[in-house]
Protein backbone atom coordinates (compact mmCIF):
# COMPACT_ATOMS: atom_id res chain seq x y z
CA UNK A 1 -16.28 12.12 -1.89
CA UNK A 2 -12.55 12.09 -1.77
CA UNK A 3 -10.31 9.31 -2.07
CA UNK A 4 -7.95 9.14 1.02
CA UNK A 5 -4.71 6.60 1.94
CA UNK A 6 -2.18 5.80 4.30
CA UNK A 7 1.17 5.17 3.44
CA UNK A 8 4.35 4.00 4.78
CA UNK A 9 7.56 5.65 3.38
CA UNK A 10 11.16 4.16 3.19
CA UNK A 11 14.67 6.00 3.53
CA UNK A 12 16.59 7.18 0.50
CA UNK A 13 18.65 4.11 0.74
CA UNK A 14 15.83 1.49 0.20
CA UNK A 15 13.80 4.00 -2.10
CA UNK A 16 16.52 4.07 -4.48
CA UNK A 17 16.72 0.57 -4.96
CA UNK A 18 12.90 0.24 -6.02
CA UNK A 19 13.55 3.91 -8.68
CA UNK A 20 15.87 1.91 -9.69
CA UNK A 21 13.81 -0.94 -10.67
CA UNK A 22 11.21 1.73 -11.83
CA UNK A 23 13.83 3.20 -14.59
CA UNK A 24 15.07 -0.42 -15.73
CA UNK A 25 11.62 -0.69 -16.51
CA UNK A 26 10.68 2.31 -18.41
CA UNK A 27 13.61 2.02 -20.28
CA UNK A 28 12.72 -1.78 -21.24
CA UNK A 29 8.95 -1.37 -21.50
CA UNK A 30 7.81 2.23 -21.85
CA UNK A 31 5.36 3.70 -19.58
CA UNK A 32 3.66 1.16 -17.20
CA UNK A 33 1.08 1.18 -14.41
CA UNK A 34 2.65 2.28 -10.83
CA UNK A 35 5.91 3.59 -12.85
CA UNK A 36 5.28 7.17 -11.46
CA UNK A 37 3.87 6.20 -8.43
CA UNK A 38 6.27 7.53 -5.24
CA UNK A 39 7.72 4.45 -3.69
CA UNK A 40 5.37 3.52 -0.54
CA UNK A 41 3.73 0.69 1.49
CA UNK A 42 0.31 1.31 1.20
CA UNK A 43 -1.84 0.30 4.94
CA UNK A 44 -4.92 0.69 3.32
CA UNK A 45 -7.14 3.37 1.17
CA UNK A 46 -10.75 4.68 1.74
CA UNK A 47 -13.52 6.96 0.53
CA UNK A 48 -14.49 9.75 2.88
CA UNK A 49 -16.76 12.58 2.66
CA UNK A 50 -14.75 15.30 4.76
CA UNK A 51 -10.92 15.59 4.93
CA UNK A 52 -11.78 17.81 8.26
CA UNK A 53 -13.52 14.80 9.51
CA UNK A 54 -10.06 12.66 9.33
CA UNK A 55 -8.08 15.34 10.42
CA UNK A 56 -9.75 15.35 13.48
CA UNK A 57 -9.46 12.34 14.54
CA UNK A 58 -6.08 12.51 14.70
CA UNK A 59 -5.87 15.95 15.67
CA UNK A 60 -7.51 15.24 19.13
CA UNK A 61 -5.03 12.44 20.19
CA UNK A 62 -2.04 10.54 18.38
CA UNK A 63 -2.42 6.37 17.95
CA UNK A 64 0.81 5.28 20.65
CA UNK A 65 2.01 1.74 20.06
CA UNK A 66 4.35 0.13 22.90
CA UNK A 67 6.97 -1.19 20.07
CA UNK A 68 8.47 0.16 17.81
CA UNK A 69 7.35 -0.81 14.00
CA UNK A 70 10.76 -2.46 12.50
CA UNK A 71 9.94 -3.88 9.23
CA UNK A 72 12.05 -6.12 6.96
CA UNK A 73 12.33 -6.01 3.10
CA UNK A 74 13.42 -9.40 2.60
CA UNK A 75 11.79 -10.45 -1.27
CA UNK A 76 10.63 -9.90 -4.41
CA UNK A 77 7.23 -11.34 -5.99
CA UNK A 78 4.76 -10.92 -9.07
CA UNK A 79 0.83 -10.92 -8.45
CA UNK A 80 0.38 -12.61 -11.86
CA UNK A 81 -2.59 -11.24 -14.12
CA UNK A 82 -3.44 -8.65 -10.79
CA UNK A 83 -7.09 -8.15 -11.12
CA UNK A 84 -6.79 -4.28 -10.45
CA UNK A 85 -4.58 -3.80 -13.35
CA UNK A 86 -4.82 -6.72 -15.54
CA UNK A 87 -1.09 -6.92 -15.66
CA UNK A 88 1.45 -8.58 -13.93
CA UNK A 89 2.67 -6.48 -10.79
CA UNK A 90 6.18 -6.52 -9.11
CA UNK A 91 6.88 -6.31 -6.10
CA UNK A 92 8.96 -6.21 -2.63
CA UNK A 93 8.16 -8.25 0.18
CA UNK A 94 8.21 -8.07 3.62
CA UNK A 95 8.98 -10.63 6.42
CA UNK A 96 5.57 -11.33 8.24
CA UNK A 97 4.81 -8.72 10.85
CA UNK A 98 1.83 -9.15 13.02
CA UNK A 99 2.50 -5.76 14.55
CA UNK A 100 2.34 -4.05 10.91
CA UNK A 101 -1.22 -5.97 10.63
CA UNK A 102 -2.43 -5.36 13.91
CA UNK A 103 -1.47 -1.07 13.26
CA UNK A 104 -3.72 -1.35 9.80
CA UNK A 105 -6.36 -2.60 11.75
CA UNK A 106 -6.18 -0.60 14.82
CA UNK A 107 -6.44 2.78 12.44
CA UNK A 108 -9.09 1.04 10.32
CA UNK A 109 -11.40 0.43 13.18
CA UNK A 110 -10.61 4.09 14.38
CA UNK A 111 -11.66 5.82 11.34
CA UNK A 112 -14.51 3.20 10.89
CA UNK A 113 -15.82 4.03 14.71
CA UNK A 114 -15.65 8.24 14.12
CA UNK A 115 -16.55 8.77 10.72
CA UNK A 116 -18.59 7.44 8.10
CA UNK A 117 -16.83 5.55 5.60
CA UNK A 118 -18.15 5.46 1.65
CA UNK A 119 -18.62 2.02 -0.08
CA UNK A 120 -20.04 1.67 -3.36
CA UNK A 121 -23.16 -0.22 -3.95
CA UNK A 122 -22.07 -1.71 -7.33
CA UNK A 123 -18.44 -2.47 -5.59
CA UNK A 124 -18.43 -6.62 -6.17
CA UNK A 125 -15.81 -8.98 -4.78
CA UNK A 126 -16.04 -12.30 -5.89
CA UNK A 127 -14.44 -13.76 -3.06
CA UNK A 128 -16.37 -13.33 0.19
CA UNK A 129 -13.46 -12.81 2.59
CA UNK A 130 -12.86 -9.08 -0.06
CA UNK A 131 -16.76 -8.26 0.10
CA UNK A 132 -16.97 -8.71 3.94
CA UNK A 133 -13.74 -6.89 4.60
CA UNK A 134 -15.34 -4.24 1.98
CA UNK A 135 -18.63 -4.23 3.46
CA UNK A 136 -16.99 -3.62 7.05
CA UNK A 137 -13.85 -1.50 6.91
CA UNK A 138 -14.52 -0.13 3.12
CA UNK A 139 -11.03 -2.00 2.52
CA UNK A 140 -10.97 -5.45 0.95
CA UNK A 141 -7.76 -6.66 1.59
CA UNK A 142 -7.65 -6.08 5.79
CA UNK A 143 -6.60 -8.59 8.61
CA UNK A 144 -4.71 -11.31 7.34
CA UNK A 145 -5.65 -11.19 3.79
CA UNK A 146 -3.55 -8.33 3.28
CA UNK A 147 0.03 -9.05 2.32
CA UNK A 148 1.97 -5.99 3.00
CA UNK A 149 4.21 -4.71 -0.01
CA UNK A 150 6.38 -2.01 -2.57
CA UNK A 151 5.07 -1.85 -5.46
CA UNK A 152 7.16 -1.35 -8.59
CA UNK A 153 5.27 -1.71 -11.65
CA UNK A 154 2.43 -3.64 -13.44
CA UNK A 155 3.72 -4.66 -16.45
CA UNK A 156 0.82 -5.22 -18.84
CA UNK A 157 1.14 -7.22 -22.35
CA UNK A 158 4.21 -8.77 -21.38
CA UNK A 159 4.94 -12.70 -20.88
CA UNK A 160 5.33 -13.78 -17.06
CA UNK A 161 8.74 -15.76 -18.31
CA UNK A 162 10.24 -12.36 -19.83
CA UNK A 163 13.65 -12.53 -18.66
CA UNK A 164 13.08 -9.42 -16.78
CA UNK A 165 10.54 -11.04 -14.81
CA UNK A 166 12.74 -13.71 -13.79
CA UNK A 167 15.90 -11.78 -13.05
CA UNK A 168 13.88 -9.50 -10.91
CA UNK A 169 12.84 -12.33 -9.01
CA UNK A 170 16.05 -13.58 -8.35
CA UNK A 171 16.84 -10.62 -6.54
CA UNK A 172 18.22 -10.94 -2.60
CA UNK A 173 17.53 -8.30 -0.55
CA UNK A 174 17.77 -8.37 3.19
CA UNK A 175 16.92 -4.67 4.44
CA UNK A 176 15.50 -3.34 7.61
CA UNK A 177 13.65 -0.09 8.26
CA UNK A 178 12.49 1.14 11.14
CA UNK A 179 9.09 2.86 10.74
CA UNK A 180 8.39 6.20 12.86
CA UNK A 181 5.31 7.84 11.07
CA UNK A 182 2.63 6.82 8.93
CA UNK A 183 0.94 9.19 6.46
CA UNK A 184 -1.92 10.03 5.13
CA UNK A 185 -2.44 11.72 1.68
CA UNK A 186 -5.71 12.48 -0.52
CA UNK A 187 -5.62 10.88 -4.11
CA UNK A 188 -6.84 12.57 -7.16
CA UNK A 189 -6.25 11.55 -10.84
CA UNK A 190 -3.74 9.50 -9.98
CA UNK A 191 -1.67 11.98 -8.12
CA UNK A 192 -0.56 12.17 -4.14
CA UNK A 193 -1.77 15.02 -2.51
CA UNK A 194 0.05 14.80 1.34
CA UNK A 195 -2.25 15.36 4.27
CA UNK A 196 -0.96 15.09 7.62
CA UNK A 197 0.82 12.37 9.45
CA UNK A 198 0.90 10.68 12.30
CA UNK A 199 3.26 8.64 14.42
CA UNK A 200 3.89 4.83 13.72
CA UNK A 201 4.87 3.55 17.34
């Protein structure tokens, strides 16, 4: 089984701002969950049994959208006590794009429809909008549940009112990016392994 994602990445100009963030941090806190994590927008991630097998589907013909995927960094935000970390996580966040949603979907579908996606038996959701979206795509947080965003950090066994916290949140940032490839890399132990990549628009 291998552990596969697809990721969105930013230019030097918006990437520093979030390594940024990422050193303020690990200078405050120490080491943290996400701190060494390259700075991305993660579409989605999935467990496959053959790289070959996703290589090929996007070896035989390239996903063409009409428009082109323009995305705007306009927020920060905290998913307080995140349930995949236990920690409070910070983030960036995008203005609401139904063209970024309907591209997640369109390449989970794809890979859903040509190869056979892994979900684990003893993989529980307690809300049924996460199991079904499991269940289906082998991706909880699909469709409209998903909220598109840069992760900095998870910050665990620190207070939600650290000072930090609230500074970061005060941040304004208005930045757009236009998007022209999305890729896909194989995760293992925590580390980013590129694959291959394919175009956004």
């Amino acid at each position: 089984m291998y552990k596969i994602a697809a990721f969105i990445n930013f230019n030097k100009t918006f990437e520093n701002k979030v390594l940024l963030q990422k050193r303020k941090i690990k200078k405050l806190f120490g080491k943290q969950i996400y701190l060494d994590h390259p700075v991305h927008l993660t579409l989605f991630t999935l467990n496959i049994e053959k790289i070959t097998s996703l290589r090929n589907i996007y070896n035989k013909k390239k996903i063409n959208y009409k428009k082109k995927l323009e995305i705007k960094v306009n927020s920060t935000g905290i998913f307080t006590n995140d349930p995949l970390t236990n920690g409070h996580t910070l983030f960036y966040g995008l203005k609401k794009n139904l063209l970024l949603k309907s591209i997640q979907m369109k390449h989970l579908q794809k890979i859903n429809n040509k190869i056979k996606v892994l979900k684990k038996k003893s993989n529980e959701f307690k809300s049924p909008i996460l199991k079904k979206n499991y269940n289906k795509y082998g991706f909880p947080f699909a469709g409209k549940i998903w909220i598109p965003h840069i992760t900095v950090a998870s910050l665990k066994k620190i207070d939600e009112k650290h000072v930090f916290i609230k500074n970061f949140l005060k941040i304004k940032i208005d930045h757009k990016i236009l998007i022209k490839n999305i890729e896909f890399y194989k995760i293992s132990n925590n580390k980013h392994h590129f694959l291959f990549k394919t175009n956004a628009t």
